[in-house]
Protein backbone atom coordinates (compact mmCIF):
# COMPACT_ATOMS: atom_id res chain seq x y z
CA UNK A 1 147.39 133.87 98.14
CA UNK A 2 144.39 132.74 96.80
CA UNK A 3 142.39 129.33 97.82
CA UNK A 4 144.64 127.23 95.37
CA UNK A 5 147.86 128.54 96.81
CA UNK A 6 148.71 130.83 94.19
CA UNK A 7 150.63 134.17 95.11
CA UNK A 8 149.08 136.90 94.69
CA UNK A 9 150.42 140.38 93.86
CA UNK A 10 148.86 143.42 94.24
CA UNK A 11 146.67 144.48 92.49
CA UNK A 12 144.86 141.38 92.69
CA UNK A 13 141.98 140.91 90.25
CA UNK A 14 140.09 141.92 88.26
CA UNK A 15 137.16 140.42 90.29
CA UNK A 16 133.56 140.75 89.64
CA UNK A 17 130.83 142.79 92.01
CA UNK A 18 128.71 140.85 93.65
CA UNK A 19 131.16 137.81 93.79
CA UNK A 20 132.97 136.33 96.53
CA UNK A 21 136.68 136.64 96.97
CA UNK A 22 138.42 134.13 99.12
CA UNK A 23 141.98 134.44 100.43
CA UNK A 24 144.86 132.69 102.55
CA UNK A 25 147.21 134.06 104.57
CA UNK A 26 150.09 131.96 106.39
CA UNK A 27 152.54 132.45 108.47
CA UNK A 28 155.74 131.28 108.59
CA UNK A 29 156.27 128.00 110.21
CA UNK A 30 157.16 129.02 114.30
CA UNK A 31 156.56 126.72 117.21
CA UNK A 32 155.28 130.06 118.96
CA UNK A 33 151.70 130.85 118.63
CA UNK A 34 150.74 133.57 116.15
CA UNK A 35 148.06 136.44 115.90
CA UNK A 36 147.12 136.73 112.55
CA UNK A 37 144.23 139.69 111.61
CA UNK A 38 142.86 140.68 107.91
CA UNK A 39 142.29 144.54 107.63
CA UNK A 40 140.02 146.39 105.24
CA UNK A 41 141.72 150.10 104.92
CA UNK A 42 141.19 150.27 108.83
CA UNK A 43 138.74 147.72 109.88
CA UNK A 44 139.39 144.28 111.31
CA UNK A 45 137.69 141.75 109.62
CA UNK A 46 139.15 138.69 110.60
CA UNK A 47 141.66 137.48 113.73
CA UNK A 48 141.22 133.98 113.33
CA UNK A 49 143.33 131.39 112.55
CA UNK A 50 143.92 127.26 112.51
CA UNK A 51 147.55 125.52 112.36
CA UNK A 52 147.79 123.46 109.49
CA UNK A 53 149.53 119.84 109.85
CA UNK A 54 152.77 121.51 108.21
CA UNK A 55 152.93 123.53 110.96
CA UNK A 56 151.86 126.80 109.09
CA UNK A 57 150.13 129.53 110.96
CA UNK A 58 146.89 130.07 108.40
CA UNK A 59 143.97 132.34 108.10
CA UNK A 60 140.78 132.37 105.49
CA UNK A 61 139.50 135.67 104.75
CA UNK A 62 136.13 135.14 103.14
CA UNK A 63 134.24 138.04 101.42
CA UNK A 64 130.77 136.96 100.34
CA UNK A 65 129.37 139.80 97.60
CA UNK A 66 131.99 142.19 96.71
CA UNK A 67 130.44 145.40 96.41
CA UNK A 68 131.25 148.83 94.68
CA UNK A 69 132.53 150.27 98.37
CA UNK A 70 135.90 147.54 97.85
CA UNK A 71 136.51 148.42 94.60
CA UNK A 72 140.44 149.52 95.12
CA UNK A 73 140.16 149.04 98.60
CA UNK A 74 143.50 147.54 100.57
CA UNK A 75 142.95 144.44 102.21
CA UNK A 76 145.84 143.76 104.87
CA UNK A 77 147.09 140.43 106.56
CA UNK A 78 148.88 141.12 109.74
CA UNK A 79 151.08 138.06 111.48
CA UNK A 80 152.44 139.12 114.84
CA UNK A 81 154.42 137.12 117.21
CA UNK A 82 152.51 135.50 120.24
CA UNK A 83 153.13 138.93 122.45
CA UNK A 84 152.56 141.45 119.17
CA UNK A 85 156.45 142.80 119.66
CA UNK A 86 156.72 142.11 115.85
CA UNK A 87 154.71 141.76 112.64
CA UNK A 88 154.75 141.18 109.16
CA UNK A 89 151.93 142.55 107.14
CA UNK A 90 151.20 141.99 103.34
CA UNK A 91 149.02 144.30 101.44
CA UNK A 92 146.68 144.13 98.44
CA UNK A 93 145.06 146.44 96.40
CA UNK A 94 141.30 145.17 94.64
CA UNK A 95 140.89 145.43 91.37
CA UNK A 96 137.31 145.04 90.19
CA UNK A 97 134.63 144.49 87.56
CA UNK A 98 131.88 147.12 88.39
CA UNK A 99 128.19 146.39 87.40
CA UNK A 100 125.95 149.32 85.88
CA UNK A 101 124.42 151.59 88.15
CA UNK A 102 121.92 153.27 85.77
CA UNK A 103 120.81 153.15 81.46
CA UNK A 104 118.22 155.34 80.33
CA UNK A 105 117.05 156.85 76.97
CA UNK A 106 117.20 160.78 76.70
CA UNK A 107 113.31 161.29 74.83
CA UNK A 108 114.18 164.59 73.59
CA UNK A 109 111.53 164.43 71.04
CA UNK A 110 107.97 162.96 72.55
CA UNK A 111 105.64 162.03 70.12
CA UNK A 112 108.02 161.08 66.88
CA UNK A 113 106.70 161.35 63.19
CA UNK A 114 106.41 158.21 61.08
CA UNK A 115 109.26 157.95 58.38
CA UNK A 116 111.40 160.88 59.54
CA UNK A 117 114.66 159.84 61.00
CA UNK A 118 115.67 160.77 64.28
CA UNK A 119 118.54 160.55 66.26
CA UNK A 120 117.64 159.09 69.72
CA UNK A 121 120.50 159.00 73.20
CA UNK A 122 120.92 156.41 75.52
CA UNK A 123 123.40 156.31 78.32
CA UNK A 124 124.68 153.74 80.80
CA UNK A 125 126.20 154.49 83.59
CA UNK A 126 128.35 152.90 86.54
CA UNK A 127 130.58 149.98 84.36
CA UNK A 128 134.21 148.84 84.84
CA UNK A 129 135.20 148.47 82.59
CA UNK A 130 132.62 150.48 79.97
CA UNK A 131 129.19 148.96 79.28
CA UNK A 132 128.31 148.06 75.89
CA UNK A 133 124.97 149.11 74.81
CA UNK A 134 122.29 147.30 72.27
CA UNK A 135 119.22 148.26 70.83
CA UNK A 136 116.04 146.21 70.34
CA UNK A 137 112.51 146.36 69.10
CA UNK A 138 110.46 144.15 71.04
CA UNK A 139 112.52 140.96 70.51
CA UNK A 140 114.29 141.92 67.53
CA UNK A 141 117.97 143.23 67.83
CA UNK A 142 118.43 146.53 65.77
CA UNK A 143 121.89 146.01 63.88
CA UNK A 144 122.03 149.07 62.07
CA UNK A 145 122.09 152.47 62.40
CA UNK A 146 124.13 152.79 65.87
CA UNK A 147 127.04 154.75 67.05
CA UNK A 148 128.81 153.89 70.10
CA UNK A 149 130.59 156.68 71.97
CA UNK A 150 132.99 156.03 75.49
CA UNK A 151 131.95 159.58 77.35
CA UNK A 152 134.27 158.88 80.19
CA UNK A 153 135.63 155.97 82.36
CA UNK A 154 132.48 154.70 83.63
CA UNK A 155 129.95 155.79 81.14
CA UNK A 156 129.17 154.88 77.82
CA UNK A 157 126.36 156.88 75.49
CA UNK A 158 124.68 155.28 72.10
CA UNK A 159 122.96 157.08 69.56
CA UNK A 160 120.40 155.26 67.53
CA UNK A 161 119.60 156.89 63.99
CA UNK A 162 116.34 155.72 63.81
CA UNK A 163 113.07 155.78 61.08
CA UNK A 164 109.76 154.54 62.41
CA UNK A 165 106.96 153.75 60.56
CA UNK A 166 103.34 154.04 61.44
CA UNK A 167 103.50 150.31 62.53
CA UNK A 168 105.86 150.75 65.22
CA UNK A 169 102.80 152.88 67.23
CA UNK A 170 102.96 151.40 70.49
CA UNK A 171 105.88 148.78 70.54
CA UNK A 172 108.40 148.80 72.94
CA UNK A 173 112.25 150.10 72.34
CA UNK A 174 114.58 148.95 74.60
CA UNK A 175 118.51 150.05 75.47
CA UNK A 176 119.89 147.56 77.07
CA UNK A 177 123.35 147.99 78.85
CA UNK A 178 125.99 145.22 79.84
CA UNK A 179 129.21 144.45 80.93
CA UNK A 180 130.32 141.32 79.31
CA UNK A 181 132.86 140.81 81.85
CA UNK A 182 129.97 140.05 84.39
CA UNK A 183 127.11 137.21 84.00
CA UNK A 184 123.82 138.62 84.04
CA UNK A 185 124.47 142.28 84.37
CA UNK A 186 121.45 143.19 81.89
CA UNK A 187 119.66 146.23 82.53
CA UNK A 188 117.57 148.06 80.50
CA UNK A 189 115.93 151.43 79.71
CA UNK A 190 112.04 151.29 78.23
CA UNK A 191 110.65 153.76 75.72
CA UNK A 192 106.85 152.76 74.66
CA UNK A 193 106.83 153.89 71.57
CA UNK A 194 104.19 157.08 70.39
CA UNK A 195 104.48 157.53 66.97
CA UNK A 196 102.36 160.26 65.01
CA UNK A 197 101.38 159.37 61.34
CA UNK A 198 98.46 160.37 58.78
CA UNK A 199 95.15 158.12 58.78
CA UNK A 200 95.70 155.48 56.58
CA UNK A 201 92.33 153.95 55.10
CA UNK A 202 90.27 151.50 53.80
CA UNK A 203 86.61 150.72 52.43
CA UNK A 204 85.05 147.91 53.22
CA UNK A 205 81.35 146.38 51.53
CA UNK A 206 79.03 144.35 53.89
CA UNK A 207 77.87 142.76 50.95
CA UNK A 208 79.14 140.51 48.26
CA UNK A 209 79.28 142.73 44.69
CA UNK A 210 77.47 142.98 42.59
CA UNK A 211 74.98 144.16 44.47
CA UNK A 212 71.33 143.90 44.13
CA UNK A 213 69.09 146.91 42.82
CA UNK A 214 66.68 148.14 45.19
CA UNK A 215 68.53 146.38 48.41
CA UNK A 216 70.60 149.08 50.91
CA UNK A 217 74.42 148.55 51.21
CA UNK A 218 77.02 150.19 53.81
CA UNK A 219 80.53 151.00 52.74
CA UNK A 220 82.45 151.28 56.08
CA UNK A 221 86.07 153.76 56.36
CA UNK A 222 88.12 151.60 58.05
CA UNK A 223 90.46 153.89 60.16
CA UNK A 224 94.01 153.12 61.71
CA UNK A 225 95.48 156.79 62.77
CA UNK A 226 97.56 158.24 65.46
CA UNK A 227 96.39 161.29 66.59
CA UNK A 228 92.82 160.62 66.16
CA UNK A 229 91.10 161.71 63.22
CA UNK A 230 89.47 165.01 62.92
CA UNK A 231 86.55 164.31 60.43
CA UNK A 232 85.74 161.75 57.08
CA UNK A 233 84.81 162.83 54.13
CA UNK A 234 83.36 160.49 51.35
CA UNK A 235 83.84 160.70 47.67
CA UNK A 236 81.86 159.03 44.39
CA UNK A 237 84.12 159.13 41.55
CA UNK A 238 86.49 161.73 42.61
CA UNK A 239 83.59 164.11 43.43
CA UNK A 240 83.26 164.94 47.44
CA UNK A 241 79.34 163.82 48.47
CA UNK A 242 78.80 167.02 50.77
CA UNK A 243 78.58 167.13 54.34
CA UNK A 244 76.27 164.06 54.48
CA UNK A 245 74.63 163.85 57.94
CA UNK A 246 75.12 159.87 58.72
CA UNK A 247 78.66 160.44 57.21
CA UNK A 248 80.56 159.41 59.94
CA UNK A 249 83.18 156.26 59.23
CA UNK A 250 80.17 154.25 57.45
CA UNK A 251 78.28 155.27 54.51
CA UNK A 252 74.79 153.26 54.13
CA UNK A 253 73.07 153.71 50.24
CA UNK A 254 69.18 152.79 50.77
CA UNK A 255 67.76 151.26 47.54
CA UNK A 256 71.00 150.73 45.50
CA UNK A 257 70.10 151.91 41.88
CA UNK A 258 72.17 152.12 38.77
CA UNK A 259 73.58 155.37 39.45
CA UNK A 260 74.72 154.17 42.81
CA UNK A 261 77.42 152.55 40.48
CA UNK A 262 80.88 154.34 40.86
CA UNK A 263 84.00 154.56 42.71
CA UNK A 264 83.56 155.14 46.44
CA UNK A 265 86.57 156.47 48.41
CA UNK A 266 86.71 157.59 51.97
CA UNK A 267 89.26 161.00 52.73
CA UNK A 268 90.35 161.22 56.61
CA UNK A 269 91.63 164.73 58.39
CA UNK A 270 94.70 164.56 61.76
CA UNK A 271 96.36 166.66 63.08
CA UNK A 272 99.40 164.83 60.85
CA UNK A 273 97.50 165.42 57.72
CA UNK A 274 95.18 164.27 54.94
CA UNK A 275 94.68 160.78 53.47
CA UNK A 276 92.90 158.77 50.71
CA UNK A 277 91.63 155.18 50.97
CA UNK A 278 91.98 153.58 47.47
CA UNK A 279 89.09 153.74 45.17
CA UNK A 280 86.44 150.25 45.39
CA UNK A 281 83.90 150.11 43.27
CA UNK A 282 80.57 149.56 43.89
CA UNK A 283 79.01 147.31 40.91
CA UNK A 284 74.94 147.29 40.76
């Protein structure tokens, strides 16, 4: 029975890993003296025992962290006589909530393309009963998108149908595997995100417009790209300005005239591709 005096019958359980079970076992009431042991399969655990004022031959069985080796593992009480001619013994069978062993995502894909869709694995592993899996984003939950599927018994896989954008470059995606039936049985699988997308662009003016004739002004490319760029280019009213030796992600105009005037864009080569900064206008 358990520590309230409750019968038990086998199997007993479901109890969680890493929690203690606690049992009683009493003998019937006898004036002799008794020999009670607790058995695990075939090892002694326990052969002590107290008398209790009822006259009850009792023994505790105390088992501090239940771990994966007892799960469905017999635990035996064995009351013999004062000479061990005769015994009873009563046998139960634990039942038990297993933790997970093991999540991780399958990368199948390395480096993934901004705003293509791809379909990415994540398995956990060890769970009684199965694990359920989430996704995240940094902190935020992803809701959408997910398919749950129970491979076998003790293993659960997740498939996350997922779209990245450029601004997901280096944030963190997380699996994260549970079961619910056991407090604080979190783990999770990391995936730093690497994700490939075409330069995106801006120009920038150091000076307030419009500017002054005859003073210099530097237009700066702004550049946010995974892989790095290859070259810029610069343009003046949709016309390319040559390989220009100092045109590198700044362009610097030395005594601004009126046909300095125009639409300035900067043009940006990966390996993912070509892109365009918007047009700003340079007003003399």
């Amino acid at each position: 029975m358990n520590k309230y005096g409750e019968h038990l019958w086998s199997p007993i359980g479901p109890y969680n890993e890493g929690f203690p079970l606690e049992l009683v076992c009493e003998g019937e009431r006898d004036d002799q003296p008794h020999a009670i042991h607790w058995w695990r399969d075939s090892e002694l655990l326990n052969s002590s025992y107290y008398v209790t004022p009822q006259g009850f031959a009792r023994s505790e069985l105390l088992l501090e962290s239940l771990n994966r080796a007892d799960f469905m593992a017999s635990l035996t009480c064995q009351v013999s006589n004062w000479n061990l001619s005769e015994s009873v013994n009563s046998t139960v069978i634990i039942d038990m909530n297993l933790k997970l062993t093991a999540v991780y995502i399958i990368n199948e894909y390395g480096p993934l393309l901004a705003n293509n869709y791809f379909d990415i694995a994540c398995s956990a592993i060890g769970a009684r009963p199965a694990a359920q899996i989430s996704w995240w984003l940094d902190g935020e939950k992803l809701m959408s998108h997910i398919e749950n599927i129970h491979v076998k018994e003790n293993a659960t896989r997740s498939i996350l149908h997922f779209k990245p954008s450029r601004h997901d470059n280096k944030r963190n995606l997380y699996c994260k595997g549970e079961n619910v039936q056991i407090p604080h049985s979190v783990i999770q699988s990391i995936w730093v995100l690497n994700i490939h997308f075409a330069p995106h662009l801006e120009v920038k003016i150091d000076k307030q417009l419009p500017v002054i004739e005859g003073t210099d002004v530097e237009l700066t490319c702004e550049v946010t790209a995974n892989p790095p760029i290859i070259t810029i280019m610069w343009y003046k009213d949709g016309r390319w300005l040559g390989r220009l030796e100092w045109a590198k992600t700044s362009l610097k105009i030395t005594s601004v005239s009126k046909e300095s005037k125009g639409r300035y864009q900067c043009a940006a080569i990966s390996r993912v591709g070509k892109s365009f900064s918007k047009s700003r206008v340079l007003n003399v």
